[in-house]
Protein backbone atom coordinates (compact mmCIF):
# COMPACT_ATOMS: atom_id res chain seq x y z
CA UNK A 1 -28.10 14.58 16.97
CA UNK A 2 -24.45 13.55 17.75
CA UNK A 3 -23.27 10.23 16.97
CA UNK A 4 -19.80 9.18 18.84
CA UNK A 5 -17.47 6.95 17.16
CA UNK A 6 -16.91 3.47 17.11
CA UNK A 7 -13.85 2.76 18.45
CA UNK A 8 -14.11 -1.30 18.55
CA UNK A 9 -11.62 -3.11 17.52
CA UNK A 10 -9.09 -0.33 17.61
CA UNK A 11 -7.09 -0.88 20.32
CA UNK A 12 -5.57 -4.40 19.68
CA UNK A 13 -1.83 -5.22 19.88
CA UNK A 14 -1.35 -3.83 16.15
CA UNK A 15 -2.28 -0.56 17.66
CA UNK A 16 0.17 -1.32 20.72
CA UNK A 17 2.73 -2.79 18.28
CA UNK A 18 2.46 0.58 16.23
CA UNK A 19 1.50 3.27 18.63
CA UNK A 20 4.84 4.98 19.75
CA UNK A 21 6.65 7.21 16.58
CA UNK A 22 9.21 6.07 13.88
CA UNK A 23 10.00 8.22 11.05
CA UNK A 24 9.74 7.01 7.63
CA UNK A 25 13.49 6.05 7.59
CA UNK A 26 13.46 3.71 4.18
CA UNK A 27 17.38 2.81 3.08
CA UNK A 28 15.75 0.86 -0.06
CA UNK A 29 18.01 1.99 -3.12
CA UNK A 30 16.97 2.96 -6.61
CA UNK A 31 18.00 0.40 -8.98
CA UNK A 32 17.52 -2.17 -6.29
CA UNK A 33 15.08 -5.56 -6.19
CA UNK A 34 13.40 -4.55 -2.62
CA UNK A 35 12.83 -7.35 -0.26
CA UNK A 36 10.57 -10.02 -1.60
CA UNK A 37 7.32 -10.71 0.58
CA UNK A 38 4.22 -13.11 0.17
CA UNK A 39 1.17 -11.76 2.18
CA UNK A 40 -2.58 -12.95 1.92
CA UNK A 41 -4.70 -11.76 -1.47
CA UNK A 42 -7.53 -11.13 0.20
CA UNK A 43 -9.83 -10.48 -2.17
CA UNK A 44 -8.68 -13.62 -4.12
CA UNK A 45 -7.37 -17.39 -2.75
CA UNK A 46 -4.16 -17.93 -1.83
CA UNK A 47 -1.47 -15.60 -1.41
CA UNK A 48 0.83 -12.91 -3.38
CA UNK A 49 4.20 -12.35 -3.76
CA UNK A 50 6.32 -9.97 -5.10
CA UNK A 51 8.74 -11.77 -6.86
CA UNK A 52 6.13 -13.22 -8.96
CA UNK A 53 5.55 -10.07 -11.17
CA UNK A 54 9.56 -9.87 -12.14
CA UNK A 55 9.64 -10.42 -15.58
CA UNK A 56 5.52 -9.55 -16.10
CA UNK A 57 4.73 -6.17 -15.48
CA UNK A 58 5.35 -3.25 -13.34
CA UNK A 59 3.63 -2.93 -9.71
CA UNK A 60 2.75 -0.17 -7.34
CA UNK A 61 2.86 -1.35 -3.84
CA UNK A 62 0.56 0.97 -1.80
CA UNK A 63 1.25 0.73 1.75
CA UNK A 64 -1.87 2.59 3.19
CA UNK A 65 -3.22 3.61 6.90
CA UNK A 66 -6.23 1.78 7.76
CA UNK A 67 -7.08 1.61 11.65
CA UNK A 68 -10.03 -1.18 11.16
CA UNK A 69 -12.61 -2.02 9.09
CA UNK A 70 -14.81 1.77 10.10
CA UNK A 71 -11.99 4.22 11.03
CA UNK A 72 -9.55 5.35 8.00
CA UNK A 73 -6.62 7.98 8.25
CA UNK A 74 -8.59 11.09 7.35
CA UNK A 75 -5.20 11.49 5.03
CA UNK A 76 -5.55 8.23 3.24
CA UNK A 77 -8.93 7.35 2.90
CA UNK A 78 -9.42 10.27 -0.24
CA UNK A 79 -6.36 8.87 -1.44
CA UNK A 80 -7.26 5.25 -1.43
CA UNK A 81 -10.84 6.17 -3.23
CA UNK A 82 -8.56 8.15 -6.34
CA UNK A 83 -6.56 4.84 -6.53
CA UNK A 84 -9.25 2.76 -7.04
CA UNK A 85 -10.83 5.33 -9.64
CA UNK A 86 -7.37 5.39 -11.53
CA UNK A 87 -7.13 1.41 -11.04
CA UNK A 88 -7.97 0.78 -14.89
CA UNK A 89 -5.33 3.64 -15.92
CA UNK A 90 -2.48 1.78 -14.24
CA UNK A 91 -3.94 -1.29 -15.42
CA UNK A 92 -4.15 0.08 -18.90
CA UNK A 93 -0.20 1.15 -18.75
CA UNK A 94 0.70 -1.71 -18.09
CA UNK A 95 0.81 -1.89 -14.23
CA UNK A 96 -0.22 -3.51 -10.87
CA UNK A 97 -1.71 -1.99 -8.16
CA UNK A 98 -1.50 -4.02 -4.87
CA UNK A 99 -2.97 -2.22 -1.79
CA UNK A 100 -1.50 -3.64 1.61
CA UNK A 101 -3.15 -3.08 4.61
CA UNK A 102 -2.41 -3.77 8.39
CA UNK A 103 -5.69 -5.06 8.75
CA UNK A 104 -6.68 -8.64 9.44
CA UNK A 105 -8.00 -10.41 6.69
CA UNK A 106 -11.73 -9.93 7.89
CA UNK A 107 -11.01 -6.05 8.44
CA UNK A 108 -9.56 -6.17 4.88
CA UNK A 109 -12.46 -7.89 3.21
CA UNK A 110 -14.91 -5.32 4.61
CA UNK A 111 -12.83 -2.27 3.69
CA UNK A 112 -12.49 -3.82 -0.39
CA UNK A 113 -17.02 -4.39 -0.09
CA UNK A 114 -17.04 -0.81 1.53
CA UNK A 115 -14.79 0.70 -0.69
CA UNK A 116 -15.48 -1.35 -3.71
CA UNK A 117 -12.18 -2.18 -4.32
CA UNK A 118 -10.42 -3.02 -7.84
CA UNK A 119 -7.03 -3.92 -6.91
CA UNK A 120 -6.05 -6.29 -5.30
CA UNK A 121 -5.40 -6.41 -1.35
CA UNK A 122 -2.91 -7.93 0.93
CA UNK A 123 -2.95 -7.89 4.24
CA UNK A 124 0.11 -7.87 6.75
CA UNK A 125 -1.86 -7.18 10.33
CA UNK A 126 1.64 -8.10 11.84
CA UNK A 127 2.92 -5.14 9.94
CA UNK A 128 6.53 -7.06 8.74
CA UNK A 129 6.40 -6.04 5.35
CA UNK A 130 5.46 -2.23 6.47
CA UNK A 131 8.54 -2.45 9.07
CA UNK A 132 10.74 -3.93 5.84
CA UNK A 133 9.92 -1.46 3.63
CA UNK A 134 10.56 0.97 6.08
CA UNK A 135 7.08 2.88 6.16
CA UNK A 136 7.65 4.26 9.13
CA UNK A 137 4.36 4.53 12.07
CA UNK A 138 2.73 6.53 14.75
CA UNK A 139 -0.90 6.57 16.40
CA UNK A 140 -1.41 2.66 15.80
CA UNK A 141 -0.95 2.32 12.36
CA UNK A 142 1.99 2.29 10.11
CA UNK A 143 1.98 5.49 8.15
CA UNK A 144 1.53 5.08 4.34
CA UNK A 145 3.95 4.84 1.42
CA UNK A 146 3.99 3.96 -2.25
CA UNK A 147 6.51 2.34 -4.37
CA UNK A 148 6.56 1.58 -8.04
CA UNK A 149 8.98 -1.40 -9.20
CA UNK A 150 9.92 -1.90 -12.98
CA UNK A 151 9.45 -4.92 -14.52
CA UNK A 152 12.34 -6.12 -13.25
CA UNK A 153 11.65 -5.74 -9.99
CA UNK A 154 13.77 -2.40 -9.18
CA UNK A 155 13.05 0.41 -7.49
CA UNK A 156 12.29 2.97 -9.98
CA UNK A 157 10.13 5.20 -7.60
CA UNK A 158 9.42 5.51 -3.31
CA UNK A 159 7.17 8.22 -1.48
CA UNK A 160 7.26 8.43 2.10
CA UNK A 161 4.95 10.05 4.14
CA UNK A 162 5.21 13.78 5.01
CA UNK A 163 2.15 15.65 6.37
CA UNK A 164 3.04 18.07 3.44
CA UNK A 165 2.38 15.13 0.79
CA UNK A 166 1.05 12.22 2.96
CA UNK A 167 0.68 9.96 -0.08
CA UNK A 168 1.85 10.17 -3.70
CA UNK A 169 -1.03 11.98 -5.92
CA UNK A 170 -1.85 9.66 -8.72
CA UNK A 171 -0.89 11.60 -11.31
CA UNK A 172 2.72 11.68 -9.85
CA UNK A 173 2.57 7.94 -10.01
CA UNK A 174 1.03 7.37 -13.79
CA UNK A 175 3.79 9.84 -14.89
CA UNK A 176 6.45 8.01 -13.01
CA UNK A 177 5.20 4.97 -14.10
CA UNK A 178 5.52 6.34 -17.86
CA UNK A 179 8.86 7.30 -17.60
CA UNK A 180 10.19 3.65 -16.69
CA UNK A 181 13.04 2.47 -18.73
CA UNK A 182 11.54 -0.22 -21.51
CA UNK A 183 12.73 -4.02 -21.07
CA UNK A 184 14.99 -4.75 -23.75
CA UNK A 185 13.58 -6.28 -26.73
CA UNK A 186 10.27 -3.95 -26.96
């Protein structure tokens, strides 16, 4: 028996907003605080931002490709299920994990039940932060990308999608999140 796909929800004015092509074209420097950002914690109350782990520990912001709530980039979706397996390594070096979505916050909150999400998740359905950082998009969706920030706040680490390496393996990460420089005084 064939079962067609649900396709509600899809085409919204995020999809619209994100359908036509634009490279990955990031011009965030190593070394350098990237813009700050407060988006929803949608799996907690309130909201996060950035600026709030300077000085605390070092975070991982994974920008990830989620259509809605049912249909997941066939790219990402492994990806985002060996992130949330590895969640207790990064957490164990010393690290945040926050997964941003362009979902809305209701999308969002069914993706963390489906999923069983660890991390925490943001959402930015108006795609700012994506455009900010630079992610690049294409299909409806901003593509994905992962960044890790020392504990200062600086760009130590960026991966940008390529269809030869369409997210950062986590390994790559917990090694590059090894290697960070150690805040003065440790």
């Amino acid at each position: 028996m064939l079962t067609s796909t649900d396709f509600r929800g899809l085409l919204n004015q995020r999809f619209f907003n994100n359908f036509l092509p634009v490279p990955a074209l990031n011009k965030l420097y190593p070394e350098v605080c990237p813009p700050d950002f407060q988006l929803p914690h949608v799996n907690g109350e309130g909201s996060i931002r950035i600026s709030e782990y300077r000085e605390k520990q070092p975070v991982i912001l994974y920008f990830t490709r989620i259509f809605t709530e049912k249909q997941y980039c066939p790219l990402c979706f492994p990806h985002i299920k060996a992130m949330n397996t590895a969640y207790e390594q990064f957490v164990e070096a010393g690290a945040e994990v926050l997964l941003i979505t362009s979902t809305d916050e209701r999308q969002s909150q069914i993706v963390i039940r489906d999923l069983g999400l660890k991390m925490p998740v943001m959402c930015d359905p108006s795609c700012l932060v994506f455009r900010a950082y630079g992610t690049g998009q294409a299909l409806g969706a901003p593509l994905p990308a992962q960044y890790l920030l020392d504990i200062e706040g600086k760009l130590r680490f960026k991966h940008l999608f390529s269809f030869l390496e369409p997210n950062a393996q986590v390994s790559r990460l917990l090694e590059q999140l090894q290697q960070l420089p150690q805040p003065a005084g440790v």
